[in-house]
N, C-alpha and C. Protein backbone atom coordinates (compact mmCIF):
# COMPACT_ATOMS: atom_id res chain seq x y z
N UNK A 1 132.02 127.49 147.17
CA UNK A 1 133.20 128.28 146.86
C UNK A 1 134.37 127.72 147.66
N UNK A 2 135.23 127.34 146.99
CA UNK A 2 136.93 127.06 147.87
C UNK A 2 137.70 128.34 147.43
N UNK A 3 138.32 128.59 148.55
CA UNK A 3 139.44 129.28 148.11
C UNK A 3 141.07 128.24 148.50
N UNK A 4 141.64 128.68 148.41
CA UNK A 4 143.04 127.98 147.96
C UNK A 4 144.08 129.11 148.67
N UNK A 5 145.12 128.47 149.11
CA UNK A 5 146.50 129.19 149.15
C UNK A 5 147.32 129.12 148.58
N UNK A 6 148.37 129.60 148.18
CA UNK A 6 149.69 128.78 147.11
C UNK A 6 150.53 128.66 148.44
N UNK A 7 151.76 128.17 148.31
CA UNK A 7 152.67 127.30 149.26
C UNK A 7 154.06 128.31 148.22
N UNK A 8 154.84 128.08 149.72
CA UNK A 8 155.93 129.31 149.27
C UNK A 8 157.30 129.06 147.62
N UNK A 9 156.89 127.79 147.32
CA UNK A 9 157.11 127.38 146.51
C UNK A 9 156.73 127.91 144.65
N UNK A 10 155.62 128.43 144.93
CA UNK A 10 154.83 128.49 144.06
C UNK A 10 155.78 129.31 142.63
N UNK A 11 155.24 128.82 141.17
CA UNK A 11 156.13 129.29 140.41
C UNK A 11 155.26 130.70 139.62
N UNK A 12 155.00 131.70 139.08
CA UNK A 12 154.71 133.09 138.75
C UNK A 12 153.56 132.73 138.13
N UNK A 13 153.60 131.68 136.89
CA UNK A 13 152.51 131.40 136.07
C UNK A 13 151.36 130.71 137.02
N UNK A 14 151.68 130.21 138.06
CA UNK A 14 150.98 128.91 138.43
C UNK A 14 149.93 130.11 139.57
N UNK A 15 150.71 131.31 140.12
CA UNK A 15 150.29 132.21 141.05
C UNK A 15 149.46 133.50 140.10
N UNK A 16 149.79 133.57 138.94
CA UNK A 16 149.14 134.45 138.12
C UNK A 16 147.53 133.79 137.99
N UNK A 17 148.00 132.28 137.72
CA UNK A 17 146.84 132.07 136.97
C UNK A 17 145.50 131.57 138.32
N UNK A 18 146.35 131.64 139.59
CA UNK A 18 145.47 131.55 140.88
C UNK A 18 144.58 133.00 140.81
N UNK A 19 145.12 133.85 140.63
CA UNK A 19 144.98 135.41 140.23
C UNK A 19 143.82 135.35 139.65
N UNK A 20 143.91 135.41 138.52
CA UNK A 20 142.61 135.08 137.23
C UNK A 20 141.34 134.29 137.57
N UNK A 21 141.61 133.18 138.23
CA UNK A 21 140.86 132.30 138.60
C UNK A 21 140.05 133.23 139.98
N UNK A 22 140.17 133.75 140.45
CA UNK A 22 140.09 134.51 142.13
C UNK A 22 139.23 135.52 141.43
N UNK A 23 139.82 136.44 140.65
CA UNK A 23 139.25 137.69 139.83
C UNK A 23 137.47 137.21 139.37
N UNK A 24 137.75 135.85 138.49
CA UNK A 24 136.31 135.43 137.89
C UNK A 24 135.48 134.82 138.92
N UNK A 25 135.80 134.50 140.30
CA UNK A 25 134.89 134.15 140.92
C UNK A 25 134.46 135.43 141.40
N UNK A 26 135.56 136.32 141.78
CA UNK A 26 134.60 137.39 142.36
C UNK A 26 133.78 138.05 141.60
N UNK A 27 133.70 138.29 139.96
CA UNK A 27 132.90 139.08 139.34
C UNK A 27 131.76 138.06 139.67
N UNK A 28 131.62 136.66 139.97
CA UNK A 28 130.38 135.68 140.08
C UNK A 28 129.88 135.60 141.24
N UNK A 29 130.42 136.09 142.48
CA UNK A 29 130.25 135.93 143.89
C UNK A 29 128.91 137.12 144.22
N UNK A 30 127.97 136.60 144.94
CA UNK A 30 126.91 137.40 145.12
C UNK A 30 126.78 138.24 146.52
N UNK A 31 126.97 137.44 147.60
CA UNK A 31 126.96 137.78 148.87
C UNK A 31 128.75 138.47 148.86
N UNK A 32 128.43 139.64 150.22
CA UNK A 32 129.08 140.27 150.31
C UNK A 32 130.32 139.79 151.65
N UNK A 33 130.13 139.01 151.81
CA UNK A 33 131.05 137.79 152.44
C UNK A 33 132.12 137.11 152.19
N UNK A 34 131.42 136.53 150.60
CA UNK A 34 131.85 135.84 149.82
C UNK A 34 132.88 136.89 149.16
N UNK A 35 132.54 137.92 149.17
CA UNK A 35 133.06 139.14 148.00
C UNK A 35 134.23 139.11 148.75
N UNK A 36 134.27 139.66 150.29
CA UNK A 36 135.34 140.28 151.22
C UNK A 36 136.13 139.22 150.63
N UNK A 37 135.68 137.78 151.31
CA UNK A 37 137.00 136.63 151.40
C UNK A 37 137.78 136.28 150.01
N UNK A 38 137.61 136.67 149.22
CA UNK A 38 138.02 136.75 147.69
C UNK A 38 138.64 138.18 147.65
N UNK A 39 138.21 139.03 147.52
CA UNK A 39 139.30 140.42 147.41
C UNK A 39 140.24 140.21 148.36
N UNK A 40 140.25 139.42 149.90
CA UNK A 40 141.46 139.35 150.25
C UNK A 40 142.52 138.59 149.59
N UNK A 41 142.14 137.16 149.48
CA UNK A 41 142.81 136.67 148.75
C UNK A 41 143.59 136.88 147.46
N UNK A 42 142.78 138.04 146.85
CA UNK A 42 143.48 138.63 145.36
C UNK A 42 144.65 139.30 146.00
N UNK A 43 144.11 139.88 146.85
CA UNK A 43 145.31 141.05 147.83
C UNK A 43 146.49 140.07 148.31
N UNK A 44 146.36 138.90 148.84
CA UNK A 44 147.41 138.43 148.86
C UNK A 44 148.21 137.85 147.78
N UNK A 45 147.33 137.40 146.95
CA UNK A 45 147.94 136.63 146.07
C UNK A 45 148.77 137.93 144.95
N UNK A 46 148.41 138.96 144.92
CA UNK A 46 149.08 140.18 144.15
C UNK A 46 150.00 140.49 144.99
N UNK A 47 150.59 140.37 145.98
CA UNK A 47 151.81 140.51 147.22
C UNK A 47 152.55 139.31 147.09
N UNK A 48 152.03 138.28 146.77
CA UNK A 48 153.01 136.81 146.24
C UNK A 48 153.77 137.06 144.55
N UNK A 49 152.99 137.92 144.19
CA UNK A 49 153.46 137.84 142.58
C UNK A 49 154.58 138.77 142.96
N UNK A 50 154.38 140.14 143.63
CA UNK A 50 155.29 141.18 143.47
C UNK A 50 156.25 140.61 144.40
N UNK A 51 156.27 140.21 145.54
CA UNK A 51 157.56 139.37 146.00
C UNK A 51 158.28 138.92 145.12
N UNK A 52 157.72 137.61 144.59
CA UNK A 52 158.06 136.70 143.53
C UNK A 52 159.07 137.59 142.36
N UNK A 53 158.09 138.66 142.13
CA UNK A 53 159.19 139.19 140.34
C UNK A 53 160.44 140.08 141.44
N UNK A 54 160.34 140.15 142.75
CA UNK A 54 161.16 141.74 143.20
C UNK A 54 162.00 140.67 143.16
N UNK A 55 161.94 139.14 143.89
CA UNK A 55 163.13 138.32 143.96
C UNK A 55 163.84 137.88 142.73
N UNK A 56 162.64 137.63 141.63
CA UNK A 56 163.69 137.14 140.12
C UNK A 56 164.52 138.68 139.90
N UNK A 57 164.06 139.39 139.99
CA UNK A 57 165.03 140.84 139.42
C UNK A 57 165.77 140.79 140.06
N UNK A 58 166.14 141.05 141.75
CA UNK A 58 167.12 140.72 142.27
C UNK A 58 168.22 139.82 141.81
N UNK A 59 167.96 138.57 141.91
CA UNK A 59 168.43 137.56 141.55
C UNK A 59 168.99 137.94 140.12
N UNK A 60 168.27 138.39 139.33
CA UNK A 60 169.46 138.30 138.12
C UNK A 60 170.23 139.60 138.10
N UNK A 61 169.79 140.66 139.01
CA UNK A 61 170.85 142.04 138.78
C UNK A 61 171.90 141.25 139.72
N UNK A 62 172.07 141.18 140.52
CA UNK A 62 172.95 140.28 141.30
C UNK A 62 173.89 139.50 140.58
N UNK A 63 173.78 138.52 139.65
CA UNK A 63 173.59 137.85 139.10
C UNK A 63 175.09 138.51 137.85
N UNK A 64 174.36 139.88 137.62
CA UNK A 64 175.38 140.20 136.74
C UNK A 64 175.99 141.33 136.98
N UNK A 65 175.72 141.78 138.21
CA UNK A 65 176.66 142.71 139.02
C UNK A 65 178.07 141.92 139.42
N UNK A 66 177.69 140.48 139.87
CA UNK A 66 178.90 139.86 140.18
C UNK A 66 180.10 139.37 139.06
N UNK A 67 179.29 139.29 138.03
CA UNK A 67 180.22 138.61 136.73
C UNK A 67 180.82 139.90 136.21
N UNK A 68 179.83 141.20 136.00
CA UNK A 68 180.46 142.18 135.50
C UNK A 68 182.18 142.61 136.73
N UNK A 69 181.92 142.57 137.96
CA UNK A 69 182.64 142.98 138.53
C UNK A 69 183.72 141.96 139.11
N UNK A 70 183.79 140.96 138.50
CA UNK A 70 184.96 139.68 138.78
C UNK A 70 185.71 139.34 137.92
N UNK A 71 185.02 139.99 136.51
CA UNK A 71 185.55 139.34 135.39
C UNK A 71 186.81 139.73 135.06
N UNK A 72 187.31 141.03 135.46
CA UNK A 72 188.28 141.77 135.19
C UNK A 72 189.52 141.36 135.97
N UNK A 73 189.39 140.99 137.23
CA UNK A 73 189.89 140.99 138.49
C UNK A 73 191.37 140.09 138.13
N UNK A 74 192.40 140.66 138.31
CA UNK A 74 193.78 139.85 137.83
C UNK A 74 193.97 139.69 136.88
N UNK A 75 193.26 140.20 135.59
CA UNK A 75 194.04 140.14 134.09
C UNK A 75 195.35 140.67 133.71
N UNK A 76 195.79 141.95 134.49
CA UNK A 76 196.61 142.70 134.58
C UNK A 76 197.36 143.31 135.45
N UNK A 77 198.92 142.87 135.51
CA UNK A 77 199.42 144.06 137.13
C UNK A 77 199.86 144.50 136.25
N UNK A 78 199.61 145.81 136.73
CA UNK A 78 199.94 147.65 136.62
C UNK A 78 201.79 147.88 137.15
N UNK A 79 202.71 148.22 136.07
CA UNK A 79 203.83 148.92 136.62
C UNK A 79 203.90 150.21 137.08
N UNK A 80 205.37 150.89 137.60
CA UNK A 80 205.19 151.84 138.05
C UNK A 80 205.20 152.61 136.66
N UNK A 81 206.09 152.48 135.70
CA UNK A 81 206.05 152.87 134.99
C UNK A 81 205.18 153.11 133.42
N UNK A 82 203.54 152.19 133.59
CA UNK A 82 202.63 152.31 132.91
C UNK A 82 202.08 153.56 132.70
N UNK A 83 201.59 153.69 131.58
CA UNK A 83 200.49 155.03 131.25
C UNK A 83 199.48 155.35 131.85
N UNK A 84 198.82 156.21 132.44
CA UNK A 84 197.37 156.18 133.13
C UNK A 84 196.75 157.59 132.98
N UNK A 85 196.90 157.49 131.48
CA UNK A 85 196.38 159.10 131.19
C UNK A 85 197.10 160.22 131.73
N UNK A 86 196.96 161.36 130.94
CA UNK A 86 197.58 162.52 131.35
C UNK A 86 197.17 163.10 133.10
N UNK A 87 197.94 163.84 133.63
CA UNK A 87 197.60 164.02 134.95
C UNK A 87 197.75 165.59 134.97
N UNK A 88 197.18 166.61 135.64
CA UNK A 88 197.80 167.47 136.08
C UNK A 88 197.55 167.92 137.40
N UNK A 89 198.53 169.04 138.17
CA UNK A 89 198.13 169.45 138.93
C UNK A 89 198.27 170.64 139.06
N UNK A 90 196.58 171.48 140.09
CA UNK A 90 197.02 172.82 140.05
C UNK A 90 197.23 173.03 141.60
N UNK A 91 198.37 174.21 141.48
CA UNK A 91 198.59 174.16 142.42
C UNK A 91 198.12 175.52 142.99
């Protein structure tokens, strides 16, 4: 039995499919040794995936938090005398 690490590099499919591969040895693994050092490894390697997707989501809300909120920026100066909806006040 080898087990393997991925390197911080690693791309989702390539760490999924370390996953899968880890899963079928352990349903084949007999000794209870063998079992531990494989469920850890799933355990880590399921903490590499969820890193992995928390950073792509990041990365693209980010991504379009910044475009949504730049895009606007200087299209328009505002006079004093522009419209800006009705106002009231109570007093």
């Amino acid at each position: 039995m080898t087990l393997t690490s991925s390197s911080g590099g690693t791309s989702l499919s390539a760490l999924q499919a370390q996953l899968s591969a880890k899963e079928s040895e352990l349903a084949e693994a007999m000794d209870e040794e063998a079992q531990a050092e494989l469920k850890e490894a799933i355990a880590s390697l399921k903490a590499e995936i969820a890193a992995l997707k928390a950073k792509e989501a990041g990365s693209a809300q980010r991504q379009t938090a910044e475009g949504e909120s730049t895009s606007r920026i200087g299209t328009r100066n505002f006079e004093d005398g522009d419209p800006f909806g009705e106002r009231e006040i109570y007093v």
